[in-house]
PDB file of N, CA and C in Angstrom:
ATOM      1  N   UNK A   1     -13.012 -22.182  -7.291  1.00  0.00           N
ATOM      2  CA  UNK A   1     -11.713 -21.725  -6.803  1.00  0.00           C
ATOM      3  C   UNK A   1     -11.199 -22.777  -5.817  1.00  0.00           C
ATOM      4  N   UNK A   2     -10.072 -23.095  -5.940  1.00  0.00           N
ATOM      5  CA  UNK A   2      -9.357 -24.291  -4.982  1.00  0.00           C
ATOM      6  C   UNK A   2      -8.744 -23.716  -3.840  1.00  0.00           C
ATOM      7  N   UNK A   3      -8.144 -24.278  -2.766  1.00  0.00           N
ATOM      8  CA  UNK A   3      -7.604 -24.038  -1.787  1.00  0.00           C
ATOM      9  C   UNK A   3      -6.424 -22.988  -2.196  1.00  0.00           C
ATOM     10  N   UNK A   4      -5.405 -23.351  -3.012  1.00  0.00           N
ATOM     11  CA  UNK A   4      -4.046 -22.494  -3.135  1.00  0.00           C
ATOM     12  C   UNK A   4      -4.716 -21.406  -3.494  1.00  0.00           C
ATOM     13  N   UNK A   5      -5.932 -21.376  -4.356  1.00  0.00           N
ATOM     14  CA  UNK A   5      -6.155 -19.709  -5.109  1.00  0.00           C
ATOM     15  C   UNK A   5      -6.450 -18.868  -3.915  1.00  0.00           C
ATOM     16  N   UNK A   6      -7.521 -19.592  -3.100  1.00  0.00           N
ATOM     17  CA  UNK A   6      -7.822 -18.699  -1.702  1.00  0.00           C
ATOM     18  C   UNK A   6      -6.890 -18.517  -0.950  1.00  0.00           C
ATOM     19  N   UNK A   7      -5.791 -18.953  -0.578  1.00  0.00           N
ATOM     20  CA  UNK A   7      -4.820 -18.852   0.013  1.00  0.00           C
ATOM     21  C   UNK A   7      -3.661 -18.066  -0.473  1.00  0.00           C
ATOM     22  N   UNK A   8      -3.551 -17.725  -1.503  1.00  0.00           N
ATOM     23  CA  UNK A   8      -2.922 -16.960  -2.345  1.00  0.00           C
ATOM     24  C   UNK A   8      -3.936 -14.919  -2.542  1.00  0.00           C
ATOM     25  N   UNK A   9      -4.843 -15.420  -2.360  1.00  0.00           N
ATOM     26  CA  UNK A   9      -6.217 -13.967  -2.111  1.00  0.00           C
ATOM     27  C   UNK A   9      -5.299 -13.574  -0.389  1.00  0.00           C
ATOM     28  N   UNK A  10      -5.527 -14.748   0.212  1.00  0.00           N
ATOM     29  CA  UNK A  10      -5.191 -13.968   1.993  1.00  0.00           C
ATOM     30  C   UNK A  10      -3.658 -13.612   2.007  1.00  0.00           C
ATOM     31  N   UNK A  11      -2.816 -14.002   1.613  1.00  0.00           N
ATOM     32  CA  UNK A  11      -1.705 -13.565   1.258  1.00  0.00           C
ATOM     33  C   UNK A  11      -0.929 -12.138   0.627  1.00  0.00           C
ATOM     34  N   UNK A  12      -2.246 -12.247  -0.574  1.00  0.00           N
ATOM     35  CA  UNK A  12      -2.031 -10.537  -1.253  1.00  0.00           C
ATOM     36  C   UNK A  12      -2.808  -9.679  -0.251  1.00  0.00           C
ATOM     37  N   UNK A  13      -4.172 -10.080   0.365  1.00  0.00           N
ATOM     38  CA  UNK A  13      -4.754  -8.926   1.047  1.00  0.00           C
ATOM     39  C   UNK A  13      -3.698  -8.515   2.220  1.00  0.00           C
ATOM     40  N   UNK A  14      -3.195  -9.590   2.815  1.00  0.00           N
ATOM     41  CA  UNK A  14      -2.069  -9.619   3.972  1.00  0.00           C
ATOM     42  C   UNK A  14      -1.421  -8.846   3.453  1.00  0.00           C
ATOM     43  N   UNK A  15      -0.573  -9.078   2.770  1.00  0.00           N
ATOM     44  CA  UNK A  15       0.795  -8.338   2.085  1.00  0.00           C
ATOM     45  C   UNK A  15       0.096  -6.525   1.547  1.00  0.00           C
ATOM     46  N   UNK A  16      -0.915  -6.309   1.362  1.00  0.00           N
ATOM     47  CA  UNK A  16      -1.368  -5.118   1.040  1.00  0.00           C
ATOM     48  C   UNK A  16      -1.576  -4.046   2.553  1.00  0.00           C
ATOM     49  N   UNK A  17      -2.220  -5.031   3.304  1.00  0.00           N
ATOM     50  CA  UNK A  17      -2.432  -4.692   4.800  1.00  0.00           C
ATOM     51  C   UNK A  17      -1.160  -3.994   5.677  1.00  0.00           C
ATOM     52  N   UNK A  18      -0.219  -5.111   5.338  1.00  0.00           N
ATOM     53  CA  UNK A  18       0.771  -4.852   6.026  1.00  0.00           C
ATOM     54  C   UNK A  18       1.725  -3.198   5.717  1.00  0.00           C
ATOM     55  N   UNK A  19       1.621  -3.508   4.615  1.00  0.00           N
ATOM     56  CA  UNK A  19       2.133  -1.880   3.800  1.00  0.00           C
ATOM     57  C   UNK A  19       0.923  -0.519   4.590  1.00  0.00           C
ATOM     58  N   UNK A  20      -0.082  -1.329   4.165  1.00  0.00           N
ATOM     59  CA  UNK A  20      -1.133   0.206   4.686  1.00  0.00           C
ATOM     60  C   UNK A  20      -1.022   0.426   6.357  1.00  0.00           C
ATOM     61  N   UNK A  21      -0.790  -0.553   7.201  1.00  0.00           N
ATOM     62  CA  UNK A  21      -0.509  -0.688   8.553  1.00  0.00           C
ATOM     63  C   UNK A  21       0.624   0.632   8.373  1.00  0.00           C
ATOM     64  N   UNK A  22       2.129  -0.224   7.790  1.00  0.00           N
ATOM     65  CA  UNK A  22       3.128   0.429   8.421  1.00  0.00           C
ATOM     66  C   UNK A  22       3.069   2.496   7.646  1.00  0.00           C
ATOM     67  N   UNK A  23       2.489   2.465   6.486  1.00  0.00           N
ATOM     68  CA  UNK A  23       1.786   3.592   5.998  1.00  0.00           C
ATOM     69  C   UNK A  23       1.247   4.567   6.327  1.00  0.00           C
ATOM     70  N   UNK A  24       0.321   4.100   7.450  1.00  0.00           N
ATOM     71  CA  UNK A  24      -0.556   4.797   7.774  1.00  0.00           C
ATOM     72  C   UNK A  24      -0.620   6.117   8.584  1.00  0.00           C
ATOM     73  N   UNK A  25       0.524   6.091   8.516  1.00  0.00           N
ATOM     74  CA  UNK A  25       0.707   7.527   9.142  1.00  0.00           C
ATOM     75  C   UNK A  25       1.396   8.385   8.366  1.00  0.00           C
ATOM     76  N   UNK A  26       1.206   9.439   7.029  1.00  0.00           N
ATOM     77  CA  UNK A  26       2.137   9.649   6.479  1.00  0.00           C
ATOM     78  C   UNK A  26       2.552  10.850   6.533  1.00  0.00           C
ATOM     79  N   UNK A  27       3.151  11.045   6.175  1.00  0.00           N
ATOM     80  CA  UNK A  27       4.291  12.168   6.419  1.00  0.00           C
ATOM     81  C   UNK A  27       4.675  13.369   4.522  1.00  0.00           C
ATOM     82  N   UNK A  28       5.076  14.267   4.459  1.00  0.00           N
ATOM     83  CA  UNK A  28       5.286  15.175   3.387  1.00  0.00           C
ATOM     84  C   UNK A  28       6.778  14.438   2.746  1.00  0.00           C
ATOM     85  N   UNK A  29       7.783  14.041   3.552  1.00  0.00           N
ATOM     86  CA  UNK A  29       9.266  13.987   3.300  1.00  0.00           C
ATOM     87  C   UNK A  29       8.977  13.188   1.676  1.00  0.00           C
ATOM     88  N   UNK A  30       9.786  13.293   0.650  1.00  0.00           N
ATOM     89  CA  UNK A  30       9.579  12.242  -0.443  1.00  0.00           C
ATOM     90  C   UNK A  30      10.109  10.966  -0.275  1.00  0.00           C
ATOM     91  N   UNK A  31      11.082  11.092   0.782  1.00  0.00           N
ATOM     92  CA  UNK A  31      11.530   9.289   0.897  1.00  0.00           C
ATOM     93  C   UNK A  31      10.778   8.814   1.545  1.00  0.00           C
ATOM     94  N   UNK A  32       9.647   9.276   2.532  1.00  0.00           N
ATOM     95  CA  UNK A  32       8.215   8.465   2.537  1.00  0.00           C
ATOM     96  C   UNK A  32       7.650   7.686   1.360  1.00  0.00           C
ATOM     97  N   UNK A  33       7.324   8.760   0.922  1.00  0.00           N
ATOM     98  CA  UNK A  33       6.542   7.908  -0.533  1.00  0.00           C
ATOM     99  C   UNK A  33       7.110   7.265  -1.045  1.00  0.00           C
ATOM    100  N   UNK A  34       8.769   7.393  -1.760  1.00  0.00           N
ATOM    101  CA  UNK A  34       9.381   7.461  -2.216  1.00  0.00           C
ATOM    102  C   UNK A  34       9.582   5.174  -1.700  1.00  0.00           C
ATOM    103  N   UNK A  35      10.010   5.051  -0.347  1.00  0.00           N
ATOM    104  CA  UNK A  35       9.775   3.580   0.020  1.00  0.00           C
ATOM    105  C   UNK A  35       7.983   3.586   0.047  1.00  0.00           C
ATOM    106  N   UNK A  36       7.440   3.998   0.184  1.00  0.00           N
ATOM    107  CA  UNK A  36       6.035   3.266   0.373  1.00  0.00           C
ATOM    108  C   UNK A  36       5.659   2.899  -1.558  1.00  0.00           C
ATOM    109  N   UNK A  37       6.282   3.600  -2.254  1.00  0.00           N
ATOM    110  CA  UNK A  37       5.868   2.689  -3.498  1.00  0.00           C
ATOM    111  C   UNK A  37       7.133   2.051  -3.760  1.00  0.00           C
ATOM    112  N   UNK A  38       8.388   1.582  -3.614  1.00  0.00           N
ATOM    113  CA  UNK A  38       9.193   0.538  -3.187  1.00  0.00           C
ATOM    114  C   UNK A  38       8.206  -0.466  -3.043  1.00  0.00           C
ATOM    115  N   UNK A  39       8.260  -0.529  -1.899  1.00  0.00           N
ATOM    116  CA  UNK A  39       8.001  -1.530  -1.209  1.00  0.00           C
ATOM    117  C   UNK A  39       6.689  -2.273  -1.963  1.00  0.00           C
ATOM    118  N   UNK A  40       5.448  -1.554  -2.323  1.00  0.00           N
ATOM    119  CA  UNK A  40       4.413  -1.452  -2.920  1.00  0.00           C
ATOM    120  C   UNK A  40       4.583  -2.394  -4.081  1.00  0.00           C
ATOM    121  N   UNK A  41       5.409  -1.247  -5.027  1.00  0.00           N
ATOM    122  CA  UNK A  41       6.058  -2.603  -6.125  1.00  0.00           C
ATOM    123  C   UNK A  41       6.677  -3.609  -6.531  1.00  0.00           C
ATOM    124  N   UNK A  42       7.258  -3.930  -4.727  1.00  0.00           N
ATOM    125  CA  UNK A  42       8.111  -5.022  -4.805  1.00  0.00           C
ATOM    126  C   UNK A  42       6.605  -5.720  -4.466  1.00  0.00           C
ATOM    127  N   UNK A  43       5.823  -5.889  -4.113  1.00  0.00           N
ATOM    128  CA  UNK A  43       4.350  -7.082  -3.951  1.00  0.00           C
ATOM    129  C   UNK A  43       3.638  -6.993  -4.764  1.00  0.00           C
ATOM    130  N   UNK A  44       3.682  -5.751  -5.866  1.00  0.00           N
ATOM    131  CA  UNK A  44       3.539  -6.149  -6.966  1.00  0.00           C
ATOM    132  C   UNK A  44       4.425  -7.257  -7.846  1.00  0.00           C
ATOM    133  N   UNK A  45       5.447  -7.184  -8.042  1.00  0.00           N
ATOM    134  CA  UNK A  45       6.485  -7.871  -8.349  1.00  0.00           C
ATOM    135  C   UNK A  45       6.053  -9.535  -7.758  1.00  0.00           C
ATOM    136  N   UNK A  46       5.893  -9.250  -6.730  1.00  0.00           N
ATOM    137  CA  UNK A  46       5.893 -11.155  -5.831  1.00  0.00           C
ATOM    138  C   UNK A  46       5.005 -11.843  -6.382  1.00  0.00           C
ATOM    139  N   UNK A  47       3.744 -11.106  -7.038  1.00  0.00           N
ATOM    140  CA  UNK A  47       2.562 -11.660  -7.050  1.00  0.00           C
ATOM    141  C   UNK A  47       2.490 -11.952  -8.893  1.00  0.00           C
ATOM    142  N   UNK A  48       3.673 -11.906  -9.396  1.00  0.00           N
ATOM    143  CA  UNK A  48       3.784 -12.095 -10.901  1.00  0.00           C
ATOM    144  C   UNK A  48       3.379 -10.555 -11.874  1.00  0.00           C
ATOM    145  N   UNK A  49       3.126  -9.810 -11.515  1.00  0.00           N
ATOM    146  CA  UNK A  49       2.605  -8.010 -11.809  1.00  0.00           C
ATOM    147  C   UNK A  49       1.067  -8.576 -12.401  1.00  0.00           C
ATOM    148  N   UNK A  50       0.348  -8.767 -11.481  1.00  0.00           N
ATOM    149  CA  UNK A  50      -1.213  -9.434 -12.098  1.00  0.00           C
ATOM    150  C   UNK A  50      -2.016  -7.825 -11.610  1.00  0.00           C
ATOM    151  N   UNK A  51      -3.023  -7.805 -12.857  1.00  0.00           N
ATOM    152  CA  UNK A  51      -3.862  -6.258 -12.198  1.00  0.00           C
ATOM    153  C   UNK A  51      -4.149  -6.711 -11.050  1.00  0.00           C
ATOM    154  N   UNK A  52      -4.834  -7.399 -10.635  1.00  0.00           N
ATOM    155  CA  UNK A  52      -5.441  -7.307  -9.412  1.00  0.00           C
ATOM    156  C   UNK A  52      -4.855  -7.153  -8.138  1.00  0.00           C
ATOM    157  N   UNK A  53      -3.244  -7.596  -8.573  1.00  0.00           N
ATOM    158  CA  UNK A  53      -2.698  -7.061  -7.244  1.00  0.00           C
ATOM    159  C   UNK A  53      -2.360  -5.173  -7.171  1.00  0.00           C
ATOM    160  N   UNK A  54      -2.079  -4.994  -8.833  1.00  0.00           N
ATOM    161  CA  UNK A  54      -2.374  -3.750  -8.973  1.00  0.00           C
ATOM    162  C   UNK A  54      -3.298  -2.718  -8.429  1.00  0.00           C
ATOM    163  N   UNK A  55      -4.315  -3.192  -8.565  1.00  0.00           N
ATOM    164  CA  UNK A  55      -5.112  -2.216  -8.394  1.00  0.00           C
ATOM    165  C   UNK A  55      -5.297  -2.218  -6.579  1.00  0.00           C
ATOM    166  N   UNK A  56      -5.122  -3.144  -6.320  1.00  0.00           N
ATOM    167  CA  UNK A  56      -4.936  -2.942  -4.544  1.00  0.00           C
ATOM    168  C   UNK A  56      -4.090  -2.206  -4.428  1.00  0.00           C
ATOM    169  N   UNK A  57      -3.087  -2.327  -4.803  1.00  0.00           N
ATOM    170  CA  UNK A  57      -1.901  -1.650  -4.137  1.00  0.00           C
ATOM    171  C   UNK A  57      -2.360   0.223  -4.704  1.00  0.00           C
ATOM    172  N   UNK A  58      -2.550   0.320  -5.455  1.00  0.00           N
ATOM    173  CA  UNK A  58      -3.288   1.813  -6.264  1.00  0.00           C
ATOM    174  C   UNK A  58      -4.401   2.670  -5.131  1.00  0.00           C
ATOM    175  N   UNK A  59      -4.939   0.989  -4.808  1.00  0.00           N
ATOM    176  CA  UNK A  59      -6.206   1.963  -3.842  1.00  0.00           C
ATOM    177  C   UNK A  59      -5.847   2.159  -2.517  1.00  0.00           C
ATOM    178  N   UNK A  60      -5.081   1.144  -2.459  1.00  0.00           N
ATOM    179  CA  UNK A  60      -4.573   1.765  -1.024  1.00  0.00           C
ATOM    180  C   UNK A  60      -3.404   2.654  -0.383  1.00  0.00           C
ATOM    181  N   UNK A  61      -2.773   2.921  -2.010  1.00  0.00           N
ATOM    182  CA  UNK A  61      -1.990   4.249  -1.809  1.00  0.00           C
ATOM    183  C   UNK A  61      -2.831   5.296  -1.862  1.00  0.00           C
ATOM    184  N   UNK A  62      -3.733   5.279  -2.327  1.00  0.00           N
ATOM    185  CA  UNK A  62      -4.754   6.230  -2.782  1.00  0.00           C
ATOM    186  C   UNK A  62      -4.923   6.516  -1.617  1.00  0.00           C
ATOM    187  N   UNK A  63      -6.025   5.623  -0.763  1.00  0.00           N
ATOM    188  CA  UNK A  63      -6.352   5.545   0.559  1.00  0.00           C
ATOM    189  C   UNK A  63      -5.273   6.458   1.850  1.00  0.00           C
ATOM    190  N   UNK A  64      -4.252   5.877   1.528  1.00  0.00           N
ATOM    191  CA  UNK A  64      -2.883   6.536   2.414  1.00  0.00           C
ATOM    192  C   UNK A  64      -2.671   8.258   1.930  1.00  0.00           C
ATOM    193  N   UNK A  65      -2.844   8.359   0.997  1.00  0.00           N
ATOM    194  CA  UNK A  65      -3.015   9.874  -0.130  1.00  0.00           C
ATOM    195  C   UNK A  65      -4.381  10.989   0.510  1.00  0.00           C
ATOM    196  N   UNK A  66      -5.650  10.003   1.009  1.00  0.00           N
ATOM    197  CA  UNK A  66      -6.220  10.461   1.009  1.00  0.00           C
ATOM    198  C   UNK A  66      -6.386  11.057   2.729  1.00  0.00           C
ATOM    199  N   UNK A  67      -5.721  10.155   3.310  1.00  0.00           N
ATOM    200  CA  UNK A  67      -5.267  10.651   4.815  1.00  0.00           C
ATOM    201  C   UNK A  67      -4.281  11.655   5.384  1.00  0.00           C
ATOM    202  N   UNK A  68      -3.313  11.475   4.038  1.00  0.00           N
ATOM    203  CA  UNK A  68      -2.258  12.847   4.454  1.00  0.00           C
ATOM    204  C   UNK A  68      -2.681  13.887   4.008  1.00  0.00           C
ATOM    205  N   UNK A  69      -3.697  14.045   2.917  1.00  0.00           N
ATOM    206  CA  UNK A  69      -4.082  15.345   2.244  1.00  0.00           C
ATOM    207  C   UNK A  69      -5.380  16.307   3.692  1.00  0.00           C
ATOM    208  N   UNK A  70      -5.696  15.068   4.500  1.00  0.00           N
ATOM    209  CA  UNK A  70      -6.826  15.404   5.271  1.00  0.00           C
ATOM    210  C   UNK A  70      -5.797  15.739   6.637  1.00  0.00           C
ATOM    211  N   UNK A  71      -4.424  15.779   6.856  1.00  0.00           N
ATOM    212  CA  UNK A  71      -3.908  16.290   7.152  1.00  0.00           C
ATOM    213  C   UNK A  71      -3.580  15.320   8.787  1.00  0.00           C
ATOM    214  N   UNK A  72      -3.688  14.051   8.045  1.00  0.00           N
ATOM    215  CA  UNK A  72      -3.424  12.873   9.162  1.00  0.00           C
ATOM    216  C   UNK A  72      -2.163  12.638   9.287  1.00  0.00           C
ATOM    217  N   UNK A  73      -1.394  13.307   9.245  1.00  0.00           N
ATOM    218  CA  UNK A  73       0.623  12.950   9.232  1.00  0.00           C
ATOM    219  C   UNK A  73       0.809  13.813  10.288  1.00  0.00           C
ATOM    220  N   UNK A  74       1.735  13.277  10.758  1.00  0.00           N
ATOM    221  CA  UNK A  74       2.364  13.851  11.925  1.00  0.00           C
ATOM    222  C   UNK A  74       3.870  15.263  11.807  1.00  0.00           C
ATOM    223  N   UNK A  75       4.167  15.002  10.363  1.00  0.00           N
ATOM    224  CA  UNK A  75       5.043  16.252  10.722  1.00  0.00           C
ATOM    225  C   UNK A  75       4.762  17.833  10.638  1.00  0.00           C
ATOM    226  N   UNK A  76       3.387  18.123  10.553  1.00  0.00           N
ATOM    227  CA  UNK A  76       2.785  19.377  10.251  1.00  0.00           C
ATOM    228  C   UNK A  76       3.138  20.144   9.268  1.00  0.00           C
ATOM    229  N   UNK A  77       3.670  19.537   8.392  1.00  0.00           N
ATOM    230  CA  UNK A  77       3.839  20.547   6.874  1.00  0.00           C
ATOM    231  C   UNK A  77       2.913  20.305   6.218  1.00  0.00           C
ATOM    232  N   UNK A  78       1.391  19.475   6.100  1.00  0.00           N
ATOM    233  CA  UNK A  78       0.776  19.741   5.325  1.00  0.00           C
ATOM    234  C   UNK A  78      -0.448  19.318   6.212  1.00  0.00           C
ATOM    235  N   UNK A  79      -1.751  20.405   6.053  1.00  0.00           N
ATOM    236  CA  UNK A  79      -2.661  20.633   6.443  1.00  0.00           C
ATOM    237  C   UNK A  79      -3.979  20.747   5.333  1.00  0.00           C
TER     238      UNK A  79
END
């Protein structure tokens, strides 16, 4: 693997990070979700639609899915 490929890896993990950062707190409303896979598929989109950026972005909605169901959101409609 050459320099650009690794540098192109810290870039998608970055760009995945950054979504789960601003994410991470989620909420019931649907225009939550509604931009968090926006946004999601627009870095899918950046990255040429390659699985592998796929499947990041999958697990870490998942991940974000799996925090509001445990009742980590702040607007108290779902417990």
């Amino acid at each position: 693997m050459n320099e650009s490929d690794l540098k192109q890896y810290y870039e998608i993990y970055t760009d995945v990070w950054k979504i789960f950062k601003k994410y991470s707190n989620p909420k019931s409303e649907a225009a939550f979700w509604s931009e968090l896979s926006a946004e999601a598929y627009g870095i899918y989109k950046k990255y040429g639609k390659i699985m592998f950026v796929r499947r990041e972005l999958l697990n870490m909605i998942d991940e974000i899915e799996k925090i509001w169901k445990k009742g980590g959101n702040t607007d108290g409609k779902h417990k």
